[in-house]
PDB file of N, CA and C in Angstrom:
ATOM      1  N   UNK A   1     -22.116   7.350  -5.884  1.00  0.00           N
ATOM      2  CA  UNK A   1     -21.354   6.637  -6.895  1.00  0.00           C
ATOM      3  C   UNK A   1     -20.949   5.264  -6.360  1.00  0.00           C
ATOM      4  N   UNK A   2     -21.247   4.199  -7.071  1.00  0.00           N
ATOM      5  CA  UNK A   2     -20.497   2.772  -6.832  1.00  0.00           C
ATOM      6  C   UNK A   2     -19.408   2.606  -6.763  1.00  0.00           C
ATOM      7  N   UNK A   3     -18.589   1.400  -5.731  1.00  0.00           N
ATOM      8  CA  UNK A   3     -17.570   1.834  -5.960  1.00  0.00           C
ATOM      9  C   UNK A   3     -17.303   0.489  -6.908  1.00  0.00           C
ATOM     10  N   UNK A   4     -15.975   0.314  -7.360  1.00  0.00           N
ATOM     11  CA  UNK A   4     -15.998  -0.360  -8.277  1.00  0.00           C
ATOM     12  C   UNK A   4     -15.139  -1.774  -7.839  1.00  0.00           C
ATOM     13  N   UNK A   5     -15.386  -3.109  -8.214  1.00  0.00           N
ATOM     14  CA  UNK A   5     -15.144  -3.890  -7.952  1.00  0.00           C
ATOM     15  C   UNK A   5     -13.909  -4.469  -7.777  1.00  0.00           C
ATOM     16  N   UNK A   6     -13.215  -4.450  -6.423  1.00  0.00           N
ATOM     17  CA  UNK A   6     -11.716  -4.817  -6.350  1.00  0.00           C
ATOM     18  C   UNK A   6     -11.165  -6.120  -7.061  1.00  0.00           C
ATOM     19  N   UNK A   7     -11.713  -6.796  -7.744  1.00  0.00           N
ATOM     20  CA  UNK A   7     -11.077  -7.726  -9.158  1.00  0.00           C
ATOM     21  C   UNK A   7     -11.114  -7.091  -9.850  1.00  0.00           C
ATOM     22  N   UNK A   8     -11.890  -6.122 -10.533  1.00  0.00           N
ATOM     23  CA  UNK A   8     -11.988  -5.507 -11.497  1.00  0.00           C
ATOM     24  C   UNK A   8     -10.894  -4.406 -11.468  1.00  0.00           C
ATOM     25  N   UNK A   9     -10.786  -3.922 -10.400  1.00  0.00           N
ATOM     26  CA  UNK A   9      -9.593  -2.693  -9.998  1.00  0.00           C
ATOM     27  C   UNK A   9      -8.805  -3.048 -10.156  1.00  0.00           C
ATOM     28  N   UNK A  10      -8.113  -4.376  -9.693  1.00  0.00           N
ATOM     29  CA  UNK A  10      -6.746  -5.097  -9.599  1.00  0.00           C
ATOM     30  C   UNK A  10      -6.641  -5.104 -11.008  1.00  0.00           C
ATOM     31  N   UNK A  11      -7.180  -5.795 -11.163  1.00  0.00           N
ATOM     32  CA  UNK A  11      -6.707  -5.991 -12.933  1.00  0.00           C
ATOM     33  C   UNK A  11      -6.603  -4.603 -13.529  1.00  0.00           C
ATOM     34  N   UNK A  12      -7.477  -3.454 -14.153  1.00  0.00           N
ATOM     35  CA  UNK A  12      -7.231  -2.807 -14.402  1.00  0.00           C
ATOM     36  C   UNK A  12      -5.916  -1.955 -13.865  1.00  0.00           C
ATOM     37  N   UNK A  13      -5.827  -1.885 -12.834  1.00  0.00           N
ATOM     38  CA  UNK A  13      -4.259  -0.924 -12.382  1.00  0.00           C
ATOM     39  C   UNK A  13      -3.254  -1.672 -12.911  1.00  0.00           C
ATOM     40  N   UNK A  14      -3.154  -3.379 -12.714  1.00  0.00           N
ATOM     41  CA  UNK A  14      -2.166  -4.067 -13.065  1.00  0.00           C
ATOM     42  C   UNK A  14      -1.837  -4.497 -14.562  1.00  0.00           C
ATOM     43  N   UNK A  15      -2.884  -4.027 -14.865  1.00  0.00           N
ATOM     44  CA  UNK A  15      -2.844  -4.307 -16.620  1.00  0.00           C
ATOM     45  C   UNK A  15      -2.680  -5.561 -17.114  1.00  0.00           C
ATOM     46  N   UNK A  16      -3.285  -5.796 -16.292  1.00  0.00           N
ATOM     47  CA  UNK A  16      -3.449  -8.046 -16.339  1.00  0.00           C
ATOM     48  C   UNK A  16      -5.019  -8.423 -16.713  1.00  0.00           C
ATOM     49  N   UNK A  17      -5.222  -9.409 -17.051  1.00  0.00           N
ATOM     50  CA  UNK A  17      -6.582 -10.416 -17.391  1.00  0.00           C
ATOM     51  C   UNK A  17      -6.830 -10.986 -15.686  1.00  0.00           C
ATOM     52  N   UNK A  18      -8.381 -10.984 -15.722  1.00  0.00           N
ATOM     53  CA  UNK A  18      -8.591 -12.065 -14.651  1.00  0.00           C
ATOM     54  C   UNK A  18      -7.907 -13.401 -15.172  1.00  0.00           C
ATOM     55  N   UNK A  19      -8.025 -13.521 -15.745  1.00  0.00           N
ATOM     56  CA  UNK A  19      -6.810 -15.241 -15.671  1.00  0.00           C
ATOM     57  C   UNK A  19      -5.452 -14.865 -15.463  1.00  0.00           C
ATOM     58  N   UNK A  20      -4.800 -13.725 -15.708  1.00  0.00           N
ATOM     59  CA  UNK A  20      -3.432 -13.500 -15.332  1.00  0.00           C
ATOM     60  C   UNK A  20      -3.329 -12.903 -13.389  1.00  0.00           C
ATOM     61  N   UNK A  21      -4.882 -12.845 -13.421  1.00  0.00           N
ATOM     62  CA  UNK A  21      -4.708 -12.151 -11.763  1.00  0.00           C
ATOM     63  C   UNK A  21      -4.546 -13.670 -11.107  1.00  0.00           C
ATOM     64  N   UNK A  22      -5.611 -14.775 -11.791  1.00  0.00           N
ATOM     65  CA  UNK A  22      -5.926 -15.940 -10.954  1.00  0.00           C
ATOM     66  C   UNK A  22      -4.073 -16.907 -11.353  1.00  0.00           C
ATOM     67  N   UNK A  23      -3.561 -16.532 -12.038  1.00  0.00           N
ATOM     68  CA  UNK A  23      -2.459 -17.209 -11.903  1.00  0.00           C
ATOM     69  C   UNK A  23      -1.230 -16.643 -11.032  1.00  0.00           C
ATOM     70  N   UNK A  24      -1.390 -15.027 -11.120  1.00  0.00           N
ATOM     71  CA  UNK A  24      -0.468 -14.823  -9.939  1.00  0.00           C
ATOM     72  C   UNK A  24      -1.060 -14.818  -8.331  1.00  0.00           C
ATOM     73  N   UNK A  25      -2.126 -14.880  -7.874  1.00  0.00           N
ATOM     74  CA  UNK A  25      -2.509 -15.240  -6.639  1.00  0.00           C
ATOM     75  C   UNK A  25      -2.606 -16.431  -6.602  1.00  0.00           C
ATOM     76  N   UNK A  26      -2.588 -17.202  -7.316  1.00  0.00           N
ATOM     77  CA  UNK A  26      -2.589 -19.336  -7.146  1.00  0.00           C
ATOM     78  C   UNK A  26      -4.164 -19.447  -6.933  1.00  0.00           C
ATOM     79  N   UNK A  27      -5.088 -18.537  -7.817  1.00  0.00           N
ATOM     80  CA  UNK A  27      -6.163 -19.174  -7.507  1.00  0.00           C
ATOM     81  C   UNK A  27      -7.348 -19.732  -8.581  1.00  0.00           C
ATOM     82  N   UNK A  28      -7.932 -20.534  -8.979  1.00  0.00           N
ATOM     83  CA  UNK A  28      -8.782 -20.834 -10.243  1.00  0.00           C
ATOM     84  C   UNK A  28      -9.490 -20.084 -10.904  1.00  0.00           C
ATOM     85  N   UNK A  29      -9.507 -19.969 -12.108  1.00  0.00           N
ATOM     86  CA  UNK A  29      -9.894 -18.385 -12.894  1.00  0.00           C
ATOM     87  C   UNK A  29     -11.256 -18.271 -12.748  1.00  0.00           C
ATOM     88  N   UNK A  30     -11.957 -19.779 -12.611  1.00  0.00           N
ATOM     89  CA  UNK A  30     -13.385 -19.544 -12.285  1.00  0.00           C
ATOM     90  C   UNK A  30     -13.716 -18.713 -11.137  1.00  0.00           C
ATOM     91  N   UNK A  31     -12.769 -19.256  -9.880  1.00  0.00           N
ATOM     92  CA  UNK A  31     -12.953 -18.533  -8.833  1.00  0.00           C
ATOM     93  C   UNK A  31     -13.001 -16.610  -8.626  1.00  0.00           C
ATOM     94  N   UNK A  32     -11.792 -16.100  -9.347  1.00  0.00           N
ATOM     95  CA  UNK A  32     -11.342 -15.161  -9.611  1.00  0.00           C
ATOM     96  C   UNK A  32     -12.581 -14.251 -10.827  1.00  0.00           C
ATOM     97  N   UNK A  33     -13.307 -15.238 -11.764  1.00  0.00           N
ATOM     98  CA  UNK A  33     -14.580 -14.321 -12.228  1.00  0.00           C
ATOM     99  C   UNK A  33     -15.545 -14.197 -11.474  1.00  0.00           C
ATOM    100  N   UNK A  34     -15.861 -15.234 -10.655  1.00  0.00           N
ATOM    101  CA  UNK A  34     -17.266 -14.711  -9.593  1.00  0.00           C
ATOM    102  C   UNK A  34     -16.745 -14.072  -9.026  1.00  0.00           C
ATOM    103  N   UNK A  35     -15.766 -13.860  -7.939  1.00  0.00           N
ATOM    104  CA  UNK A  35     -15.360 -12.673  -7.383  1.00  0.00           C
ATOM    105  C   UNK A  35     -15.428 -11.170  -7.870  1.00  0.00           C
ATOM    106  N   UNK A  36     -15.341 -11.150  -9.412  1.00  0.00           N
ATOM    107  CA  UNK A  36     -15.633 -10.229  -9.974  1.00  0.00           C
ATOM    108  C   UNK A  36     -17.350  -9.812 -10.478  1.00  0.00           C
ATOM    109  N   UNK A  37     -17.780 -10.463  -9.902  1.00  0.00           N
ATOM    110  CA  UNK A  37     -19.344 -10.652 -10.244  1.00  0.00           C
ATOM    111  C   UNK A  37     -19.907 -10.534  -8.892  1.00  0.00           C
ATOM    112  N   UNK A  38     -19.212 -10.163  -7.775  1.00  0.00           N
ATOM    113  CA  UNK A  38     -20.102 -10.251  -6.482  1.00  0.00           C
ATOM    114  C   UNK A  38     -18.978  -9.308  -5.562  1.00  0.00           C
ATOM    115  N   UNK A  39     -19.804  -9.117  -4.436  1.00  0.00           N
ATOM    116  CA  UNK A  39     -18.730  -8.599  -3.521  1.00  0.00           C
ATOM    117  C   UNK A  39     -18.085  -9.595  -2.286  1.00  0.00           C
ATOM    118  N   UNK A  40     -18.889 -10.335  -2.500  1.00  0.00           N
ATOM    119  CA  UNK A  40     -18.166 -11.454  -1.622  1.00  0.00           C
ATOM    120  C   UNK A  40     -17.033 -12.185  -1.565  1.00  0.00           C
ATOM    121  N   UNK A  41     -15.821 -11.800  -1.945  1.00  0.00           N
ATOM    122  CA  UNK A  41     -14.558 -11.933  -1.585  1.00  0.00           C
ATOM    123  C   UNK A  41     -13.819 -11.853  -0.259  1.00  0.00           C
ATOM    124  N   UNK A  42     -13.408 -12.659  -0.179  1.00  0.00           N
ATOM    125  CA  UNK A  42     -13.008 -13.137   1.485  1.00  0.00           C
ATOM    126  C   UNK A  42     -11.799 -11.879   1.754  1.00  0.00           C
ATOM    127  N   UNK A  43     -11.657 -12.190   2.844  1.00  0.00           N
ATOM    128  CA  UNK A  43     -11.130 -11.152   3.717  1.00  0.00           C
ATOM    129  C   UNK A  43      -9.298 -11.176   3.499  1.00  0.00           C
ATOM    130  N   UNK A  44      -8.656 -12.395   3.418  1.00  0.00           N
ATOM    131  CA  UNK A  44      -7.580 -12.745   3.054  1.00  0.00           C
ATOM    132  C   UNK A  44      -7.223 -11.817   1.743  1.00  0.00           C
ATOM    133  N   UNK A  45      -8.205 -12.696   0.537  1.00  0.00           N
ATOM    134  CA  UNK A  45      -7.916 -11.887  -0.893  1.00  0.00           C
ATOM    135  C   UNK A  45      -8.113 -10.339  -0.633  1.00  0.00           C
ATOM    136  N   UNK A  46      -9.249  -9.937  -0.258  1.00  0.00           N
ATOM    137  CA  UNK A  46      -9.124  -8.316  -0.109  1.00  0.00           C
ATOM    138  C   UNK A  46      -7.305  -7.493   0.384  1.00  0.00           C
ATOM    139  N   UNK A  47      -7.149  -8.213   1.148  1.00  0.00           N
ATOM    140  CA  UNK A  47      -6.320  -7.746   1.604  1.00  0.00           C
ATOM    141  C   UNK A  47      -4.883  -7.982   0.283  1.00  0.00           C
ATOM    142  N   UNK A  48      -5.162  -8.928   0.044  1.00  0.00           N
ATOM    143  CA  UNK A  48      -4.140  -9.319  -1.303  1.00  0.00           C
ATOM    144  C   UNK A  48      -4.220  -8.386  -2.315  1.00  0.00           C
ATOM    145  N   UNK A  49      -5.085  -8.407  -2.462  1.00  0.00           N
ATOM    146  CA  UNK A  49      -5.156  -7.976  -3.730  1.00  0.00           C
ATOM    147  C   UNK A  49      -5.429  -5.920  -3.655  1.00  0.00           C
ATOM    148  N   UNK A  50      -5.341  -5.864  -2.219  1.00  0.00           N
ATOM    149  CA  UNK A  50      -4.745  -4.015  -1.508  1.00  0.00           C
ATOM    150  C   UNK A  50      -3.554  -4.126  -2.140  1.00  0.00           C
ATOM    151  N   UNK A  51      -3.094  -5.380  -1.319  1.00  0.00           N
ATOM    152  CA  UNK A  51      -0.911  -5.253  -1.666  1.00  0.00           C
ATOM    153  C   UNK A  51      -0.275  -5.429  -2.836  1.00  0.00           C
ATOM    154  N   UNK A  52      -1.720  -6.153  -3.575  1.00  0.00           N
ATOM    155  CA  UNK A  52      -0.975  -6.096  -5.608  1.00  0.00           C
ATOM    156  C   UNK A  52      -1.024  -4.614  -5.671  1.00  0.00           C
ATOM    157  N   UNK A  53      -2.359  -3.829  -5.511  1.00  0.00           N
ATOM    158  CA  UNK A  53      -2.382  -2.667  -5.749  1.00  0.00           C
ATOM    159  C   UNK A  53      -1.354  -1.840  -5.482  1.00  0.00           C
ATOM    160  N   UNK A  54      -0.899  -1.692  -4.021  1.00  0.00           N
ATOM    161  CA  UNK A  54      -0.335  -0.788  -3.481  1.00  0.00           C
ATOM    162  C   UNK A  54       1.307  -0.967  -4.225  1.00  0.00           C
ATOM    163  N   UNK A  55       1.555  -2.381  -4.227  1.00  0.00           N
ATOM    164  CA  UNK A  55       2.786  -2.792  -4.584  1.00  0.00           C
ATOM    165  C   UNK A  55       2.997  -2.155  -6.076  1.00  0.00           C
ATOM    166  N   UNK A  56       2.202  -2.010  -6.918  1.00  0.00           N
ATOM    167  CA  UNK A  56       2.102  -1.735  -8.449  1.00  0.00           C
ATOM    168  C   UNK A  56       2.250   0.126  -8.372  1.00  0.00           C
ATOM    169  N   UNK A  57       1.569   0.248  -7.190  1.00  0.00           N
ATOM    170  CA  UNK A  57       1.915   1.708  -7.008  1.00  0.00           C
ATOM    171  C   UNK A  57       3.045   2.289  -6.638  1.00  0.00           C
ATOM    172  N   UNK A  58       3.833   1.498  -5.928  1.00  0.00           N
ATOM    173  CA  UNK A  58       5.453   1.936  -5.280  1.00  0.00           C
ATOM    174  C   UNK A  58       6.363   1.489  -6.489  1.00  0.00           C
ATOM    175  N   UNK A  59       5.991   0.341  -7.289  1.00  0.00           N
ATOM    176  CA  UNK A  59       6.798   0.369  -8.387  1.00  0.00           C
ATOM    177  C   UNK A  59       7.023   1.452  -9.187  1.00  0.00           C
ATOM    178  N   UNK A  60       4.995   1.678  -9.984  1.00  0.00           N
ATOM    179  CA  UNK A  60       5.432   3.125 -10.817  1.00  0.00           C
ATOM    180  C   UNK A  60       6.240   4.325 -10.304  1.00  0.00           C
ATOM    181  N   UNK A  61       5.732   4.382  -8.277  1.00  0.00           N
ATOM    182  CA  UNK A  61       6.808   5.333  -8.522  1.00  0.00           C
ATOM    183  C   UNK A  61       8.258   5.543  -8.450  1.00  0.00           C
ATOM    184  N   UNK A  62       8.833   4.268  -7.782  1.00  0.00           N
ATOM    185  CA  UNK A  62      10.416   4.049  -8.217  1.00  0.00           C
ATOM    186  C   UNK A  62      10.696   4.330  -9.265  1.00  0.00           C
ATOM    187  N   UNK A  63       9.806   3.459 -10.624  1.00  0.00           N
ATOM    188  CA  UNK A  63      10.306   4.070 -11.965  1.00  0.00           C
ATOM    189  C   UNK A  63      10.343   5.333 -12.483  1.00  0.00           C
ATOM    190  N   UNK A  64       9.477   5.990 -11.583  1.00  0.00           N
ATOM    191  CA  UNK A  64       9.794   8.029 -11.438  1.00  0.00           C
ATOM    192  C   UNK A  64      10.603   8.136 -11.349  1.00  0.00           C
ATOM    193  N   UNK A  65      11.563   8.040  -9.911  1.00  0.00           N
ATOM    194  CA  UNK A  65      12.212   8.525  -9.397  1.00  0.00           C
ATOM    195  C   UNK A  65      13.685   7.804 -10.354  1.00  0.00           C
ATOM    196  N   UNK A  66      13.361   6.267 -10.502  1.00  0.00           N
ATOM    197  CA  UNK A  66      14.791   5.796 -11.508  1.00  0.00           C
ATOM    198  C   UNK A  66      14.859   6.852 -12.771  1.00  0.00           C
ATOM    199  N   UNK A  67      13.624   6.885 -13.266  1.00  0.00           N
ATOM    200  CA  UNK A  67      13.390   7.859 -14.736  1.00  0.00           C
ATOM    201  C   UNK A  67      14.313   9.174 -14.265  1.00  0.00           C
ATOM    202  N   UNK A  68      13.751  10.010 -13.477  1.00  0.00           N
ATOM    203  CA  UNK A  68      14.498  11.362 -12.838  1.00  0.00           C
ATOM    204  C   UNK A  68      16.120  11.211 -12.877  1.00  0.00           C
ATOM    205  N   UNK A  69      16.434  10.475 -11.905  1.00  0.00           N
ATOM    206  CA  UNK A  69      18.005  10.004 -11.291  1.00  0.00           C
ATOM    207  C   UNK A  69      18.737   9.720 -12.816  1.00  0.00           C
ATOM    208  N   UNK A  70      18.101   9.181 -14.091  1.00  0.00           N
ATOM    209  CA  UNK A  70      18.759   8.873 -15.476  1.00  0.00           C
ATOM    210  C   UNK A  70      18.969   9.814 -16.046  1.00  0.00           C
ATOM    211  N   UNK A  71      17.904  10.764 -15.836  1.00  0.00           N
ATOM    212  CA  UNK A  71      18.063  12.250 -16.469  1.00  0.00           C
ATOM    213  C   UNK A  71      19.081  13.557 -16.020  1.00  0.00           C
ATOM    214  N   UNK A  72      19.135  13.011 -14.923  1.00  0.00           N
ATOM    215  CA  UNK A  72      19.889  13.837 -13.901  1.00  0.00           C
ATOM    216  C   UNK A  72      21.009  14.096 -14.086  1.00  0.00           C
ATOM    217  N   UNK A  73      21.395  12.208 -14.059  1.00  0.00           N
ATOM    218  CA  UNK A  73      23.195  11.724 -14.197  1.00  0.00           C
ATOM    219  C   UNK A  73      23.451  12.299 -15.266  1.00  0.00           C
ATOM    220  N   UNK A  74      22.481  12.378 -16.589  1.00  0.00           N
ATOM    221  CA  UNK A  74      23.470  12.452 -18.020  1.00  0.00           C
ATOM    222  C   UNK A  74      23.556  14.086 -18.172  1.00  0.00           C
ATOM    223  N   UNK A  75      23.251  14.743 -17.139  1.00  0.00           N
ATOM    224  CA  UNK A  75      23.242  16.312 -17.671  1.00  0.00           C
ATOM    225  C   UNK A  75      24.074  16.869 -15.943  1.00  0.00           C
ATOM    226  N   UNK A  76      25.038  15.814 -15.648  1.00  0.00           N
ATOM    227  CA  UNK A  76      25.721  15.903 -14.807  1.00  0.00           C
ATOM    228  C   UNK A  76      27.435  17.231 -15.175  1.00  0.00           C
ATOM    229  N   UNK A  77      27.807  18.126 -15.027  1.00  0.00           N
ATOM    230  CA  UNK A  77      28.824  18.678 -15.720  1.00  0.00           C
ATOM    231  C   UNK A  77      30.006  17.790 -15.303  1.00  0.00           C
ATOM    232  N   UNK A  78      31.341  17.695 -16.666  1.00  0.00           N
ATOM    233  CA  UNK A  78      32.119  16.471 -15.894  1.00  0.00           C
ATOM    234  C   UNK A  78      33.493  17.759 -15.301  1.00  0.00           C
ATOM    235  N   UNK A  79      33.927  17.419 -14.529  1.00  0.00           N
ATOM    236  CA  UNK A  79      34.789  17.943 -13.992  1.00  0.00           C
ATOM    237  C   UNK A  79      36.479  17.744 -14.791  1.00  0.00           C
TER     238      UNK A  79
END
């Protein structure tokens, strides 16, 4: 199985446009579609665009754990 193209990944997890990826990394949207058209993406962005990922992943799950902790408090018994 291929694996699938880390512009293409980024965006999809982040639920952004390649032009919304190329404006939050500061980089030209042209640039940001060939990247998505090749694997040749430099070593810097790879790594960037791990930490959008990973970062988008520790968010959803804070918002678990905030979601949980909301549910929690309101079925708290009051003394």
């Amino acid at each position: 199985m291929e694996e699938e193209n880390l512009v293409k990944k980024t965006c999809r997890e982040l639920g952004i446009t390649q032009k919304e990826l190329a404006e939050r990394i500061g980089i030209p949207q042209g640039t940001v579609n060939r990247w998505s058209s090749t694997e040749k993406i430099p070593k810097m962005t790879i790594l960037a665009l791990n930490l959008l990922i990973e970062n988008q992943e520790l968010k959803n799950g804070m918002d678990y754990i905030y979601k949980g902790f909301s549910i929690f408090s309101k079925h708290q018994p009051t003394v």
